[in-house]
N, C-alpha and C. Protein backbone atom coordinates (compact mmCIF):
# COMPACT_ATOMS: atom_id res chain seq x y z
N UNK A 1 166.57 149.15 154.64
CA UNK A 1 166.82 147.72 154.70
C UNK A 1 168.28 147.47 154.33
N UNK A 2 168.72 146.53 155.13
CA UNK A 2 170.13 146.22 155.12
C UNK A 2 170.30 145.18 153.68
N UNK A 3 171.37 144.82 152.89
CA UNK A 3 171.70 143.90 152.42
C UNK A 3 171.49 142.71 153.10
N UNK A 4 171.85 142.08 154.28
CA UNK A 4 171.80 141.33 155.00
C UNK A 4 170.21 140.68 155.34
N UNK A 5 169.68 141.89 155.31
CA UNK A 5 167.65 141.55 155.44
C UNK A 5 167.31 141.56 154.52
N UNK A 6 167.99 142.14 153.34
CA UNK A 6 167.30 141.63 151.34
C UNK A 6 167.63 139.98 151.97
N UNK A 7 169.01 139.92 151.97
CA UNK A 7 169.53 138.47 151.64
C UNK A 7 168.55 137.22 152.24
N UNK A 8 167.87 137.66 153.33
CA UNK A 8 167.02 137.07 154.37
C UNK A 8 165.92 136.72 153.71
N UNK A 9 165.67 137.84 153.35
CA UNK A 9 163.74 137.67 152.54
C UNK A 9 164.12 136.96 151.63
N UNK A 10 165.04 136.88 150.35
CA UNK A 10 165.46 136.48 149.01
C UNK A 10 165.07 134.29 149.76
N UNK A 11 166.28 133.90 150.45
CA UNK A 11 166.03 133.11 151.18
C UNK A 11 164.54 132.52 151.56
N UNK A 12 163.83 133.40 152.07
CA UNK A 12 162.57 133.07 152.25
C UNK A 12 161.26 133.04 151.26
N UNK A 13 161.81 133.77 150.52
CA UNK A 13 160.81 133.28 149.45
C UNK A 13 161.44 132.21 148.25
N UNK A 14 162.78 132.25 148.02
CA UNK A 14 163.21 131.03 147.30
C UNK A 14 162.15 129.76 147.75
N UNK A 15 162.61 129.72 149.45
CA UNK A 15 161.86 128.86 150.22
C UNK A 15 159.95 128.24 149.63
N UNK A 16 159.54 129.64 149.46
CA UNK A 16 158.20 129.17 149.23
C UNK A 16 157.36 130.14 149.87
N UNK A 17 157.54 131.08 150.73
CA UNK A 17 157.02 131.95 150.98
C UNK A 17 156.43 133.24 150.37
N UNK A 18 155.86 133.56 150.55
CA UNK A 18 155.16 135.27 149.84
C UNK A 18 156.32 136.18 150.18
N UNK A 19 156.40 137.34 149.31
CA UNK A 19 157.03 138.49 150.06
C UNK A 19 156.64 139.53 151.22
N UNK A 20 154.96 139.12 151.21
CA UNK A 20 154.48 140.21 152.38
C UNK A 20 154.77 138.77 153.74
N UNK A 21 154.88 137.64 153.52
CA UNK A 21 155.29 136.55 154.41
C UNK A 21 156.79 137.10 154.85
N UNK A 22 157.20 136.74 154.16
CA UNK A 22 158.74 136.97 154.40
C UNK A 22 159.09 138.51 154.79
N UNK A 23 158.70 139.26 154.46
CA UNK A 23 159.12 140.43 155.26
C UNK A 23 158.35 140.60 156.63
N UNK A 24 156.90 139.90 156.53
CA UNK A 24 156.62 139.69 158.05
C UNK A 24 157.18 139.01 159.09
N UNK A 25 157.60 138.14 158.68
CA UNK A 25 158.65 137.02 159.27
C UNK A 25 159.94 137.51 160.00
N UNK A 26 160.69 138.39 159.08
CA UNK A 26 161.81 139.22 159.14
C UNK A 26 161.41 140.79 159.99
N UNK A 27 160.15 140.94 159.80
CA UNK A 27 159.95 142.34 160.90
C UNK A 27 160.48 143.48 159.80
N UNK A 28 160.48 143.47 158.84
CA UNK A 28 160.63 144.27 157.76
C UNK A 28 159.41 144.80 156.70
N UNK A 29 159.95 145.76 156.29
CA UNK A 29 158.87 146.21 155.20
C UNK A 29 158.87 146.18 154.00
N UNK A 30 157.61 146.04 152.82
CA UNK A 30 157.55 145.60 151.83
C UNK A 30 158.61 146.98 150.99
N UNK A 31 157.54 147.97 151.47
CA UNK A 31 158.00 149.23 150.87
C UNK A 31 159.74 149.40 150.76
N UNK A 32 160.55 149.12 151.76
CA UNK A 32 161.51 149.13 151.68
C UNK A 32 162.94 148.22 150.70
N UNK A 33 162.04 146.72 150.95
CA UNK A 33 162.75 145.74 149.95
C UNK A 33 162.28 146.30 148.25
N UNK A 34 160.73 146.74 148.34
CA UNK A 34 161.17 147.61 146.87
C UNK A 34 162.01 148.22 146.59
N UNK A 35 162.07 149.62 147.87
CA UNK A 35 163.02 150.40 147.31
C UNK A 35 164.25 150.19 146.80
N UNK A 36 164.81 148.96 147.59
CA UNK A 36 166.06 148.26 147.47
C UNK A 36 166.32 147.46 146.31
N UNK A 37 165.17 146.98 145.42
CA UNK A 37 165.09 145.97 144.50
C UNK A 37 165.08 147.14 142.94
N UNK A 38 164.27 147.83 143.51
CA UNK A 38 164.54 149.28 141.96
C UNK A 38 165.27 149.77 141.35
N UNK A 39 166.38 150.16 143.05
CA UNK A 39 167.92 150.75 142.85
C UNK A 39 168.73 150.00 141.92
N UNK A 40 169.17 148.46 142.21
CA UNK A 40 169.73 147.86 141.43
C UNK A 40 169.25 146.66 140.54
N UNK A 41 170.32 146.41 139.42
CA UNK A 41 169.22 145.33 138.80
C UNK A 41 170.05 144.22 139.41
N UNK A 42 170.76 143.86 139.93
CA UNK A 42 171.53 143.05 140.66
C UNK A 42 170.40 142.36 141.32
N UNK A 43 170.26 143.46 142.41
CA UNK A 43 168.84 142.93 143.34
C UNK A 43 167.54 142.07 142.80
N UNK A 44 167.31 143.33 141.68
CA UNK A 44 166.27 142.91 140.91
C UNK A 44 166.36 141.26 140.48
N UNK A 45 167.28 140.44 139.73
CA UNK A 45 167.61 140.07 138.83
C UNK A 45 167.52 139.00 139.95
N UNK A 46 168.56 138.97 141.54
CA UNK A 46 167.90 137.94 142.93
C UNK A 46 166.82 137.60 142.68
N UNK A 47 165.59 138.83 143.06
CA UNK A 47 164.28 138.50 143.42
C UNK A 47 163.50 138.20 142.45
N UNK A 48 163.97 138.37 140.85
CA UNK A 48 163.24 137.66 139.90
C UNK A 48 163.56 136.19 139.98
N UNK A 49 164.33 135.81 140.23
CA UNK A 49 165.61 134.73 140.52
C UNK A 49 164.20 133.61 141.40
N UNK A 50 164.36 134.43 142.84
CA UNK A 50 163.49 133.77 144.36
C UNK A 50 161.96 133.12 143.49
N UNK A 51 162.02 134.45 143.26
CA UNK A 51 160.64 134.06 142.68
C UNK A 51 160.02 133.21 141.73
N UNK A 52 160.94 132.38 140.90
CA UNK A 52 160.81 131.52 139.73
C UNK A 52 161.21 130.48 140.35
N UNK A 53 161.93 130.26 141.20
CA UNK A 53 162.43 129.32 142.28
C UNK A 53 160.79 129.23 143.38
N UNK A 54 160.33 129.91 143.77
CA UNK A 54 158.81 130.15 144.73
C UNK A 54 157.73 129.08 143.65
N UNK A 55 157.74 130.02 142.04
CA UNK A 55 156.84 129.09 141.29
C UNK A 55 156.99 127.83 140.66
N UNK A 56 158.21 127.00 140.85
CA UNK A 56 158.36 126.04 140.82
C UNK A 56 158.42 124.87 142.36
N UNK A 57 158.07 125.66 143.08
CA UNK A 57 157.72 124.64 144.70
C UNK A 57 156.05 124.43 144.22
N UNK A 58 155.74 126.05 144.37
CA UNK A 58 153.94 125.48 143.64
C UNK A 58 153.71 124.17 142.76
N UNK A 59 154.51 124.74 141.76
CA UNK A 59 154.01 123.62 140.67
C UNK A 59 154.49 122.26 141.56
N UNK A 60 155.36 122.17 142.30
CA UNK A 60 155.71 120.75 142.97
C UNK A 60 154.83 120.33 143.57
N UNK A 61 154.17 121.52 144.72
CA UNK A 61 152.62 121.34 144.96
C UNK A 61 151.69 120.17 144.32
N UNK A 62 151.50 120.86 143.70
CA UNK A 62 150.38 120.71 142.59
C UNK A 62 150.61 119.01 142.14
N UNK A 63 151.97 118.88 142.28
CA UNK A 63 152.24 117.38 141.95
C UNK A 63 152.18 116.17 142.76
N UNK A 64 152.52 116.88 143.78
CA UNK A 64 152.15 116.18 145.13
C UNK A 64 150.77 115.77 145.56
N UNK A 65 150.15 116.54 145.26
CA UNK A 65 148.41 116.96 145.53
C UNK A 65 148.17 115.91 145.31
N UNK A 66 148.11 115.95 143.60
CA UNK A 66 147.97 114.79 142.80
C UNK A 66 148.23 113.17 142.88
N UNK A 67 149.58 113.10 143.27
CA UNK A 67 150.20 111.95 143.25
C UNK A 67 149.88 111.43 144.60
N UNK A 68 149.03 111.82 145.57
CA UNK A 68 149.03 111.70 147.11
C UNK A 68 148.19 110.58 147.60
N UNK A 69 149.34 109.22 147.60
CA UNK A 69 148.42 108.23 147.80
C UNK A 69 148.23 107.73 149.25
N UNK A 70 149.06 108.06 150.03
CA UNK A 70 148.91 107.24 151.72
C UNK A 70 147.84 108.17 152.29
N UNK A 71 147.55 107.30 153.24
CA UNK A 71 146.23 107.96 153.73
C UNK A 71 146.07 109.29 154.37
N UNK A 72 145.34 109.34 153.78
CA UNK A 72 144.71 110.99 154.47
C UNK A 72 144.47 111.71 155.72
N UNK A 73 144.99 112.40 156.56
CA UNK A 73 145.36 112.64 158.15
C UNK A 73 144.31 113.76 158.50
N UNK A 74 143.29 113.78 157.80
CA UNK A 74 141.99 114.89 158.19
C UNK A 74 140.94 114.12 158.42
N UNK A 75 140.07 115.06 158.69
CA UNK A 75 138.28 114.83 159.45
C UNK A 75 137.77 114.47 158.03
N UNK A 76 138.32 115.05 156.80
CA UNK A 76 137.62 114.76 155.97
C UNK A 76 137.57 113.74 155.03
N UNK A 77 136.65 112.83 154.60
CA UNK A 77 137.14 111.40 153.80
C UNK A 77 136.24 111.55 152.06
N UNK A 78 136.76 110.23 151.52
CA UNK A 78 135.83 109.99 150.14
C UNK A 78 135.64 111.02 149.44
N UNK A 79 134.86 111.70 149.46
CA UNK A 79 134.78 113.19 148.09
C UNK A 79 135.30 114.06 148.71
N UNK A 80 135.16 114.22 150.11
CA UNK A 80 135.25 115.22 150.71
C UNK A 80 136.69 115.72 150.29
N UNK A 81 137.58 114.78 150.46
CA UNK A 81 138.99 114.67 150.03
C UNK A 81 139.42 115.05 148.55
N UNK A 82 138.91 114.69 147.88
CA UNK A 82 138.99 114.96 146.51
C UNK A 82 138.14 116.37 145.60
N UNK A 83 137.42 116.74 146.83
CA UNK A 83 136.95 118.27 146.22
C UNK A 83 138.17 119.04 146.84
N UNK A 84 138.42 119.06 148.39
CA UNK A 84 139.52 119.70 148.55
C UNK A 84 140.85 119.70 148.15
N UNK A 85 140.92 118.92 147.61
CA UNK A 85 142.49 118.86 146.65
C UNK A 85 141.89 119.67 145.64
N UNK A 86 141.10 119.07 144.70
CA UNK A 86 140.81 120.05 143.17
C UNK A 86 140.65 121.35 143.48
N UNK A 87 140.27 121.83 144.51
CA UNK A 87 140.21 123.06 145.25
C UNK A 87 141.65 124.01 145.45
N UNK A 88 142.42 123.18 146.02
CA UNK A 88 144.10 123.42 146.38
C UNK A 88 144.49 123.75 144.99
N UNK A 89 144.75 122.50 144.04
CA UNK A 89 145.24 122.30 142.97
C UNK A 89 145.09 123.38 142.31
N UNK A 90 143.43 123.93 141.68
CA UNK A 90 143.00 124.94 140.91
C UNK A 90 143.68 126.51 141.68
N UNK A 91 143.69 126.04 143.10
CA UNK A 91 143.88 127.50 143.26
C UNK A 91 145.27 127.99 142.86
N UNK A 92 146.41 127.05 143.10
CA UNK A 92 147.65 127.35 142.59
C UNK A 92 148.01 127.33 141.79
N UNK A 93 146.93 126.54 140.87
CA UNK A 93 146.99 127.15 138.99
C UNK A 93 146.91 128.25 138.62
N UNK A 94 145.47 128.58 139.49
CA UNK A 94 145.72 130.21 139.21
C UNK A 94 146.74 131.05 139.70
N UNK A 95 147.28 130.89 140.70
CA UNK A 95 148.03 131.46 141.46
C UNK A 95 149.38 131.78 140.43
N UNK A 96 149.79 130.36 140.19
CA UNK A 96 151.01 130.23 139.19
C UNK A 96 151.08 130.80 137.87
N UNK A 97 149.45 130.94 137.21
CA UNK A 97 149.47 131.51 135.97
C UNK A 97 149.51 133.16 136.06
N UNK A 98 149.46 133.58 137.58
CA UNK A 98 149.55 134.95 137.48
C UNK A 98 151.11 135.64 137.82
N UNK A 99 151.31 134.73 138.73
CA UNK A 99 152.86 134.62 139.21
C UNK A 99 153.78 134.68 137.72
N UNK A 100 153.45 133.85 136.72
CA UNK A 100 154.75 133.12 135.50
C UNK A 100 153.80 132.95 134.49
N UNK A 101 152.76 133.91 133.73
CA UNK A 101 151.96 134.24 132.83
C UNK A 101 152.72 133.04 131.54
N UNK A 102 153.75 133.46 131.43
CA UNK A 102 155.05 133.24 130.33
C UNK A 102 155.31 131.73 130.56
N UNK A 103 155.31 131.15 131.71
CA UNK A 103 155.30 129.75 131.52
C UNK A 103 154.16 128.68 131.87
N UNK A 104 153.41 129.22 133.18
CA UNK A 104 152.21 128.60 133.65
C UNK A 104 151.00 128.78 133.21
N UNK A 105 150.65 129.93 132.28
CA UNK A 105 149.33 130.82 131.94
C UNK A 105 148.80 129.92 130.50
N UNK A 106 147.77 130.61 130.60
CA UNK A 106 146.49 129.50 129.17
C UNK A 106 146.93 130.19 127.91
N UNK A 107 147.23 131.29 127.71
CA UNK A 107 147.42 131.61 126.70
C UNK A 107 148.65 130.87 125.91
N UNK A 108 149.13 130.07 124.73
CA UNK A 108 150.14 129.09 123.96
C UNK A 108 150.15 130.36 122.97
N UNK A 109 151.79 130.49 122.63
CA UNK A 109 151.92 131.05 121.44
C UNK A 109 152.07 129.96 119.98
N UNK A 110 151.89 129.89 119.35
CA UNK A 110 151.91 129.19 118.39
C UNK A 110 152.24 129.61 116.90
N UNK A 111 152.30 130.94 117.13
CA UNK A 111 152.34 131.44 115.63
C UNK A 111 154.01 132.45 115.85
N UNK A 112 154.24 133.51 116.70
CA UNK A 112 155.16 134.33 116.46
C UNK A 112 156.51 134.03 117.21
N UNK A 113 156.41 132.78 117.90
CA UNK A 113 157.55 132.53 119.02
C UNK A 113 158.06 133.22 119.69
N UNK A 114 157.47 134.26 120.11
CA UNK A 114 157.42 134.85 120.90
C UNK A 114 157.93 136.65 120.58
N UNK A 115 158.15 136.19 119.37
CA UNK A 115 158.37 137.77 118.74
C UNK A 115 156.84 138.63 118.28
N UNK A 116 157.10 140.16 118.77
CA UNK A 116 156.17 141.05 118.27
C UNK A 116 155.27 140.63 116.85
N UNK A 117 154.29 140.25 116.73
CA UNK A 117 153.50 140.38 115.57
C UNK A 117 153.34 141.85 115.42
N UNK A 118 153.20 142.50 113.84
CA UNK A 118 152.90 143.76 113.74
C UNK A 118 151.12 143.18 113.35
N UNK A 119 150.58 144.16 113.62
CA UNK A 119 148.83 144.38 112.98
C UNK A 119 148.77 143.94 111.78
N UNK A 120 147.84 143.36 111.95
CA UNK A 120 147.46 142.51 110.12
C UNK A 120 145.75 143.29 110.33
N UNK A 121 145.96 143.59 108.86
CA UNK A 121 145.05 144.06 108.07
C UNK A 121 144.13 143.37 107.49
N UNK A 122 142.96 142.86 107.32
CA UNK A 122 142.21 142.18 106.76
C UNK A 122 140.89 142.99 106.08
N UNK A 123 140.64 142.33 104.88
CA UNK A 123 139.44 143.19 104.16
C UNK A 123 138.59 142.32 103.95
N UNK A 124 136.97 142.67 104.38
CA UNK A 124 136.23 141.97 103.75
C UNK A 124 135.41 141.99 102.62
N UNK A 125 135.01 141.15 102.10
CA UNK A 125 134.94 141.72 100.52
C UNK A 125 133.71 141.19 100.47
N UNK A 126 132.30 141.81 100.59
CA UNK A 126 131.03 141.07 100.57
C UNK A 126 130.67 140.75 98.54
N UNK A 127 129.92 139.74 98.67
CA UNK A 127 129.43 139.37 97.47
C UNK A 127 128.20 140.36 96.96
N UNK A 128 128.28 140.89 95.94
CA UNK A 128 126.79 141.42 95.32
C UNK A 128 125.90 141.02 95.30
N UNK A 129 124.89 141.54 95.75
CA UNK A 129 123.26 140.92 95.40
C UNK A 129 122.84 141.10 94.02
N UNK A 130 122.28 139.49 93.66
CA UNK A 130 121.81 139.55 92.68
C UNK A 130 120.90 140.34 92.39
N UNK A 131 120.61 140.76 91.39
CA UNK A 131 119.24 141.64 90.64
C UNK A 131 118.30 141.05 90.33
């Protein structure tokens, strides 16, 4: 893969696209934009780049979904409409929490800010039975 066809895909998934999209698109292979993305962290550091740029169109998604008040241009009306959004919505939640664990995902840190906790030790100390 050329620089020129990284630069292409990078582009296309900024855009919003997948990477197996975008290298289909481009007539390219996945295997190869790896290889290309391993070598340097330059590359790397792009396509981490595209990709945080990709999970913030989702989340725009997701806002849109929501906020989507003019009328509806499908066969489908009344619930029908509103299961298929919660449908959309949920799926790119998940989608996003797997994509950006670190910003979109259920898990909240609250205690170590994000630094290593070491193992805590705890003892339990049962009470005696009376005699």
């Amino acid at each position: 893969m050329k620089i020129e066809q990284f630069n292409e895909v990078i582009k296309l998934i900024d855009s919003g696209l997948s990477l197996r999209k975008a290298c289909e698109t481009l007539g390219c292979y996945r295997r190869d934009f790896h290889k290309l993305v391993n070598n340097s962290k330059e590359l790397n550091d792009q396509y981490t780049h595209a990709r945080e740029g990709r999970s913030e169109l989702l989340f725009e998604q997701i806002l849109e979904i929501a906020n989507h008040t003019e009328e509806d241009h499908t066969p489908f009306t009344g619930s029908n409409v509103i299961q298929r959004d919660r449908l959309r919505v949920d799926s790119i939640k998940w989608v996003l929490s797997k994509m950006a664990p670190h910003k979109y995902g259920d898990k909240i840190d609250v205690v170590s800010d994000g630094k290593k906790i070491e193992s805590i030790s705890v003892q339990i100390i049962r009470p005696k039975e009376s005699e």
